[in-house]
Protein backbone atom coordinates (compact mmCIF):
# COMPACT_ATOMS: atom_id res chain seq x y z
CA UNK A 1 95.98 66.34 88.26
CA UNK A 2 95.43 67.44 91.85
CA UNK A 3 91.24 67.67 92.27
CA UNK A 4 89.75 71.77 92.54
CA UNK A 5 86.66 72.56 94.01
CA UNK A 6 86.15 75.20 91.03
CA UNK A 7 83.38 77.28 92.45
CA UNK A 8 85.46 78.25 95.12
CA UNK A 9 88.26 79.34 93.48
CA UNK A 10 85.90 81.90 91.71
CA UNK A 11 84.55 82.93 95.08
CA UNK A 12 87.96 83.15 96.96
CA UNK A 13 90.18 84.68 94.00
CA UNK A 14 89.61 88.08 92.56
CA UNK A 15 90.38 88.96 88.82
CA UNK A 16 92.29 91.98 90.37
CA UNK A 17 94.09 89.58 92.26
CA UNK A 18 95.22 87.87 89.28
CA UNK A 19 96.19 91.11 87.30
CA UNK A 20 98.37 92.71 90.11
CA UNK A 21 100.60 89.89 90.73
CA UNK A 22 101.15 89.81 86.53
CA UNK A 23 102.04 93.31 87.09
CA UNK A 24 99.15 95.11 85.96
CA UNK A 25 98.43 98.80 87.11
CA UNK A 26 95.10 99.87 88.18
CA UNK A 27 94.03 103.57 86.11
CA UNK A 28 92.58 105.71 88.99
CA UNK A 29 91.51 108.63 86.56
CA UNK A 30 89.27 106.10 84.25
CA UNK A 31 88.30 104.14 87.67
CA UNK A 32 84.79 103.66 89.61
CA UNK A 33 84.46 101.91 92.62
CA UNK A 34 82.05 99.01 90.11
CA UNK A 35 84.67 99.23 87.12
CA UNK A 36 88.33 99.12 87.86
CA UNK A 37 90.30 99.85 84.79
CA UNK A 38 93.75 97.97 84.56
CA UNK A 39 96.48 99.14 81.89
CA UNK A 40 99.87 97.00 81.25
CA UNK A 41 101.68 98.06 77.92
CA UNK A 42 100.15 100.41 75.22
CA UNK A 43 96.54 99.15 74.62
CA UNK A 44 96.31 96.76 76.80
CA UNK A 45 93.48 96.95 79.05
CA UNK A 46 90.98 94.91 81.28
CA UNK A 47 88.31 96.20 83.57
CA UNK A 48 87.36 94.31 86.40
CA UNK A 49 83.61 94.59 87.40
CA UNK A 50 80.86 92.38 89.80
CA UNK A 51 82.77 93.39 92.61
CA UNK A 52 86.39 91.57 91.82
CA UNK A 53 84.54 88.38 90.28
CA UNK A 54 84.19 89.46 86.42
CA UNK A 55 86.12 91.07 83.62
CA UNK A 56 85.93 92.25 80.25
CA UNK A 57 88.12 93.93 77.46
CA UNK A 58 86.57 97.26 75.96
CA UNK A 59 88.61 96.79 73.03
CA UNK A 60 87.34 93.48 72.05
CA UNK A 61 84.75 90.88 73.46
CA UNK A 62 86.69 89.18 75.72
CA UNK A 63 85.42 88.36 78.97
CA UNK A 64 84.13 85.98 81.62
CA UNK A 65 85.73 84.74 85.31
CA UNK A 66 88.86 84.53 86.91
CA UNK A 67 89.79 81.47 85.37
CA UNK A 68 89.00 82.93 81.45
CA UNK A 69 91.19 85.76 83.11
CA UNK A 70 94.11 83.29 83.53
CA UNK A 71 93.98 81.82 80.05
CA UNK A 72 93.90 85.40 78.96
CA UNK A 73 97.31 86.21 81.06
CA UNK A 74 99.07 82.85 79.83
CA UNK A 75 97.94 79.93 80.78
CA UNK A 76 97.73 78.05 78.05
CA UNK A 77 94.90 75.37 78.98
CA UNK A 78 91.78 74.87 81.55
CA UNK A 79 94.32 73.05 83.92
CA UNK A 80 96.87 75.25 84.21
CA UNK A 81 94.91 78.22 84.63
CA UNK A 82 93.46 75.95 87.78
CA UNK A 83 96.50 75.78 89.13
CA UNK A 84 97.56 79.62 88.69
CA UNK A 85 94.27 80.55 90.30
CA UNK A 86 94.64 78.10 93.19
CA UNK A 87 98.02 79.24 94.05
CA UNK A 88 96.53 82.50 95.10
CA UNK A 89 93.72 80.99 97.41
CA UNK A 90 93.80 84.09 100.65
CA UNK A 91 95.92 86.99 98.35
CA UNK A 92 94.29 89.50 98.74
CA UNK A 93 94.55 92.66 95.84
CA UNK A 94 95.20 96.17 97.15
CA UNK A 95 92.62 98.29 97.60
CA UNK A 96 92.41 101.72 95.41
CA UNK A 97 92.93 104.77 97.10
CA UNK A 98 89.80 105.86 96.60
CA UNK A 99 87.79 102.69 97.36
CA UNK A 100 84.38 102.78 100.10
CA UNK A 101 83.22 100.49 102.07
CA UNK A 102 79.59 100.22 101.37
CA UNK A 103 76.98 100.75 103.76
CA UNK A 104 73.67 99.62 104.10
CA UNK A 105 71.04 102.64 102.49
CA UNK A 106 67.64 103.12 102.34
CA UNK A 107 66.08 101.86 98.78
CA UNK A 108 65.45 105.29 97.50
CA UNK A 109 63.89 105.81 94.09
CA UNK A 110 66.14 107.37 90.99
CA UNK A 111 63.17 110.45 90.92
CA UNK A 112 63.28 111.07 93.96
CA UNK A 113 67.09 111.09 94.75
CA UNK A 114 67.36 113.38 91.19
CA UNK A 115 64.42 115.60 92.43
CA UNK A 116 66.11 115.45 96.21
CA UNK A 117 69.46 117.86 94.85
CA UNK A 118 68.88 121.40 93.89
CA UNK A 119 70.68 122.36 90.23
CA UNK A 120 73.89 124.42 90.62
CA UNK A 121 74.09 127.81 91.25
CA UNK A 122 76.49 130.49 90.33
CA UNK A 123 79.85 129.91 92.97
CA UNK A 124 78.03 127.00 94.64
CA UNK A 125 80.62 124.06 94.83
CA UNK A 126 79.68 122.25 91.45
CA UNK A 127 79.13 125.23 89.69
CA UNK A 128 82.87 125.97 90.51
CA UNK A 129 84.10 122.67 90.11
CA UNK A 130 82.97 123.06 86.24
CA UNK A 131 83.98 126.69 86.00
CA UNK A 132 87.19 126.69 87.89
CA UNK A 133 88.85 123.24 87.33
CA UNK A 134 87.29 122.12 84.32
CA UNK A 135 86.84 125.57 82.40
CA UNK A 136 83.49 125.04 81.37
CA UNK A 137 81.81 128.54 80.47
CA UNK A 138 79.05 129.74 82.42
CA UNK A 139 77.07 129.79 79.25
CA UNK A 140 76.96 126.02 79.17
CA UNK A 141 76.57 125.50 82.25
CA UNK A 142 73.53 127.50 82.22
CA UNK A 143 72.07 125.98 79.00
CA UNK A 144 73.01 122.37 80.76
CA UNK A 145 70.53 123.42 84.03
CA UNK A 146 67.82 124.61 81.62
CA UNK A 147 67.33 122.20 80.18
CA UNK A 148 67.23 119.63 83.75
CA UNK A 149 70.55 118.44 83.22
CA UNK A 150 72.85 119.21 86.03
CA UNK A 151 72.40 118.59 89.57
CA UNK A 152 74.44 119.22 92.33
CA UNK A 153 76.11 116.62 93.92
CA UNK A 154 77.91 115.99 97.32
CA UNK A 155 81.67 117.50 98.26
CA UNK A 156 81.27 119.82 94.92
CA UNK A 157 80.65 117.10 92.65
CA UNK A 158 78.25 116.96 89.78
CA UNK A 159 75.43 114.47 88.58
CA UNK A 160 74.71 114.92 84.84
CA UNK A 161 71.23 113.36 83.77
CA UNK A 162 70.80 110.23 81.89
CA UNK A 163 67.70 110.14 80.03
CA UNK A 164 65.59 107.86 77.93
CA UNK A 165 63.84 108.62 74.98
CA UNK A 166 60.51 110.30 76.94
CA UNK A 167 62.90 112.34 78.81
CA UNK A 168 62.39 110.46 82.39
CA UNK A 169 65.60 111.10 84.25
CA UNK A 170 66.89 106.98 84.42
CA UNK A 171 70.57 107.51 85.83
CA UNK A 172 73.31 110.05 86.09
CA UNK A 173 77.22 110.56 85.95
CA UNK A 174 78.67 111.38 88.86
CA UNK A 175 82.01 113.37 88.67
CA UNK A 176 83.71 115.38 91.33
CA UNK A 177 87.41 116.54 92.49
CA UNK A 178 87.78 113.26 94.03
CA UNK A 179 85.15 111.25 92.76
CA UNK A 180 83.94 109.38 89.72
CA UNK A 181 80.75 107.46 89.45
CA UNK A 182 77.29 106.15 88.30
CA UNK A 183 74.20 106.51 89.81
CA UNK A 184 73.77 103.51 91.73
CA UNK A 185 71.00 101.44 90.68
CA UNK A 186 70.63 103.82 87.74
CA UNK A 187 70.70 102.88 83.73
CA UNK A 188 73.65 103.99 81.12
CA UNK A 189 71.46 105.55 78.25
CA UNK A 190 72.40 109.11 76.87
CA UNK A 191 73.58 112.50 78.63
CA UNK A 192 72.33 115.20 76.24
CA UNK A 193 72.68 118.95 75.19
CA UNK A 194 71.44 121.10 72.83
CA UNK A 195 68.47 121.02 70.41
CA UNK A 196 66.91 117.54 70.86
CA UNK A 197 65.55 118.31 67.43
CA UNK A 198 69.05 118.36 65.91
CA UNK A 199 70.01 116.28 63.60
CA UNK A 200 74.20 116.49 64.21
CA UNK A 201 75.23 114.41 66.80
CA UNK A 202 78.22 114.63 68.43
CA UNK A 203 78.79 111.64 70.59
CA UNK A 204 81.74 111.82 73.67
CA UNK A 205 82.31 109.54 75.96
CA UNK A 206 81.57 112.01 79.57
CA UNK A 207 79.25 114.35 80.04
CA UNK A 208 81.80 117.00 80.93
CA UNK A 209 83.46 116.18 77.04
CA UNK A 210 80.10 116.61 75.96
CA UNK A 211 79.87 120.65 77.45
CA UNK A 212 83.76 120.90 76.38
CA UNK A 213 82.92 120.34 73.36
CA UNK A 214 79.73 122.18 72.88
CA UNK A 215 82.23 125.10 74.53
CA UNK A 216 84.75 124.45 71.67
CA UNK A 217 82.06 124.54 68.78
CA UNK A 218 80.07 127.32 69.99
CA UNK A 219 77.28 125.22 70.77
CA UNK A 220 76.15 124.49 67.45
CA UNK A 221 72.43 124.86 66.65
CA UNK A 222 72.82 122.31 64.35
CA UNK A 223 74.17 119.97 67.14
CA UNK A 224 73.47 117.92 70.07
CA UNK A 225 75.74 116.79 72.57
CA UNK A 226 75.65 113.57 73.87
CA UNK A 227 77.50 111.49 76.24
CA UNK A 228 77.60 107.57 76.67
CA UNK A 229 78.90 108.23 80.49
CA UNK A 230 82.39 105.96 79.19
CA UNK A 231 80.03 102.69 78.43
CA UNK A 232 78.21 101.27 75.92
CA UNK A 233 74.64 99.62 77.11
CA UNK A 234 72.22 97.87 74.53
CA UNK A 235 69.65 101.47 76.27
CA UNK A 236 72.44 103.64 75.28
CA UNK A 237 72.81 101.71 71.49
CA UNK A 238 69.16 102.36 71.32
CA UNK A 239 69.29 105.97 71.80
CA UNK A 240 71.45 106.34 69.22
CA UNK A 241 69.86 104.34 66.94
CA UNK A 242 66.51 106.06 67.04
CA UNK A 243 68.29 109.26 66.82
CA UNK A 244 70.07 108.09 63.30
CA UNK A 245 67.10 107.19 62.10
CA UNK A 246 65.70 110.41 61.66
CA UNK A 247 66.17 111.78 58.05
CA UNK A 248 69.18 113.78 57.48
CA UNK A 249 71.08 112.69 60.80
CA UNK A 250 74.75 112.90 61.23
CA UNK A 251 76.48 110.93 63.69
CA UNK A 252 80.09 112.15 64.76
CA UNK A 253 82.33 110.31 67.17
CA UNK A 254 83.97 112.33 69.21
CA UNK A 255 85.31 109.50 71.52
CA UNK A 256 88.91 109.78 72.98
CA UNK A 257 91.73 109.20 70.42
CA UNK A 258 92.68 105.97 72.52
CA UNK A 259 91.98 102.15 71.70
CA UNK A 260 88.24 102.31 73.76
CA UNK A 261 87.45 105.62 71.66
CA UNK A 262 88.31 103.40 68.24
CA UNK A 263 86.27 100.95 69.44
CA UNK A 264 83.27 102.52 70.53
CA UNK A 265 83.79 104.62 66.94
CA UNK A 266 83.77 101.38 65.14
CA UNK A 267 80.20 100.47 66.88
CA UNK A 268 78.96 103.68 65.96
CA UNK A 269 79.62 103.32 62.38
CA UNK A 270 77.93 100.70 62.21
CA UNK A 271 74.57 101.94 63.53
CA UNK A 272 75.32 105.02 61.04
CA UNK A 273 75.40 102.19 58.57
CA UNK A 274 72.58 100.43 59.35
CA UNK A 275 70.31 103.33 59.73
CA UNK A 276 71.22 104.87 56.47
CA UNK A 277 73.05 107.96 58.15
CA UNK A 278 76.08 110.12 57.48
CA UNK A 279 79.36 109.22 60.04
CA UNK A 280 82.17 111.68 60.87
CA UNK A 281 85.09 111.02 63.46
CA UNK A 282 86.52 113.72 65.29
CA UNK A 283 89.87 113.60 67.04
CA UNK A 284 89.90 115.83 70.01
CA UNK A 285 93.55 117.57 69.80
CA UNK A 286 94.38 116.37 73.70
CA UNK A 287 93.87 113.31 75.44
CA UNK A 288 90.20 114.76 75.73
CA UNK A 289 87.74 117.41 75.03
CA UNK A 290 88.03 118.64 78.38
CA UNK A 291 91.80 118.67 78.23
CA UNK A 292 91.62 119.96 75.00
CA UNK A 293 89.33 123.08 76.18
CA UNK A 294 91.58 123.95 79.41
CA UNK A 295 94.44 124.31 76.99
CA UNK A 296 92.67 126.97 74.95
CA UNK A 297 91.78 128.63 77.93
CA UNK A 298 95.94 128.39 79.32
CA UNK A 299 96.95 129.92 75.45
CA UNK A 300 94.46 131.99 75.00
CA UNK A 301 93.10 130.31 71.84
């Protein structure tokens, strides 16, 4: 067996690399420059994350290198996944349209980069982004800026606040007309609206499914609103957690009727369980809330 110097393999070889050339497609729509999302047949999928070097399977707990990647694609030992790695030593993967070179930034605190952007305002850019291509009613929009939610974000993109349980402002979604994102350097816990006294909670996947739905339901008194920003973090498990605990609570998964959306249903049963409170899982009647709203709208529903 020829001898590999393994740590370079892992530095020189990209997982991407590996899934393009077994004919895996990258999904641009449930992409971020950190997270690339690969699809192959129905329910297959692997997201590539650590810039190219990592990779994990939202539908199970796979994960680990390039060369865990390989045993995952076929090979079917250590050794030959060695050799399917090495043979693509200077392939290079192709680059997603919407990829950016990174530049070098000023370390800026989360505060003061949330405090720096002013909330929308009626026919700024954001405020028509939501109104005009995502049909979000100015109602919610409103109640979303009330309560310090929304901020507006550059080339008519929004930032949707992350919050822990004090209320501190610790990362935000970032979604746009051409962009999708994460605060950098910011933490995955909860995006939330309505009553933070509810005891119904409706949990989506993106903060715009979250306002969809609210849009859908009437905003619910009963109901909060909350978004996971499309992961699942051990700070946004403990949200949720110390939101089932309360006496009476109701947790409702309202993730996307796809394979993720089971899963991250499945993990919220089980803190439903555990905490002693009721579950529910909703189906949204499109791929999405937000798709599901926009069709009202188009038929007048």
């Amino acid at each position: 067996m020829p001898s590999y110097d393994i740590d370079r393999l892992k530095a020189e070889v990209l997982c991407s690399t590996l899934l393009e050339m077994d004919g895996w497609k990258v999904d641009l729509r449930e992409s971020t420059p950190k997270a690339i999302k690969y699809r192959r047949a129905e329910g297959e999928i692997v997201i590539v994350v650590y810039q190219g070097r990592g990779w994990f399977d939202p539908t199970s707990e796979a994960k680990g290198d390039v060369l865990s990647l390989a045993q995952k694609l076929g090979a079917y030992d250590f050794s030959s996944a060695l050799r399917a790695v090495a043979n693509l030593v200077g392939v290079q993967p192709l680059a997603p349209t919407w990829h950016r070179k990174s530049r070098p930034t000023r370390a800026v605190s989360l505060s003061t980069r949330w405090a720096s952007r002013a909330a929308p305002t009626e026919h700024s850019a954001a405020w028509c982004y939501l109104t005009s291509e995502r049909g979000i009613p100015p109602s919610i929009i409103t109640s979303a800026i009330t309560a310090d939610r929304l901020r507006e974000g550059p080339k008519g993109s929004i930032w949707a606040a992350h919050t822990n349980e004090g209320g501190q402002v610790v990362g935000w979604e970032e979604r746009g007309p051409n962009w999708r994102g994460f605060a950098s350097g910011g933490a995955k816990t909860l995006f939330t609206l309505g009553d933070t006294t509810a005891l119904r909670i409706c949990v989506v996947e993106a903060a715009i499914d979250a306002m969809s739905l609210a849009a859908i339901e009437g905003s619910r008194v009963d109901t909060q609103y909350a978004s996971t920003g499309g992961g699942w973090s051990p700070s946004t498990a403990d949200r949720i957690v110390a939101l089932a605990l309360r006496h009476g609570a109701q947790l409702v998964a309202a993730f996307d009727g796809d394979d993720q959306g089971d899963l991250f249903a499945a993990r919220l049963r089980e803190i439903a369980v555990t905490a002693g409170a009721e579950f529910i899982r909703l189906w949204p009647a499109a791929e999405d809330w937000n798709d599901q709203l926009r069709q009202e709208l188009r038929s007048g529903a």
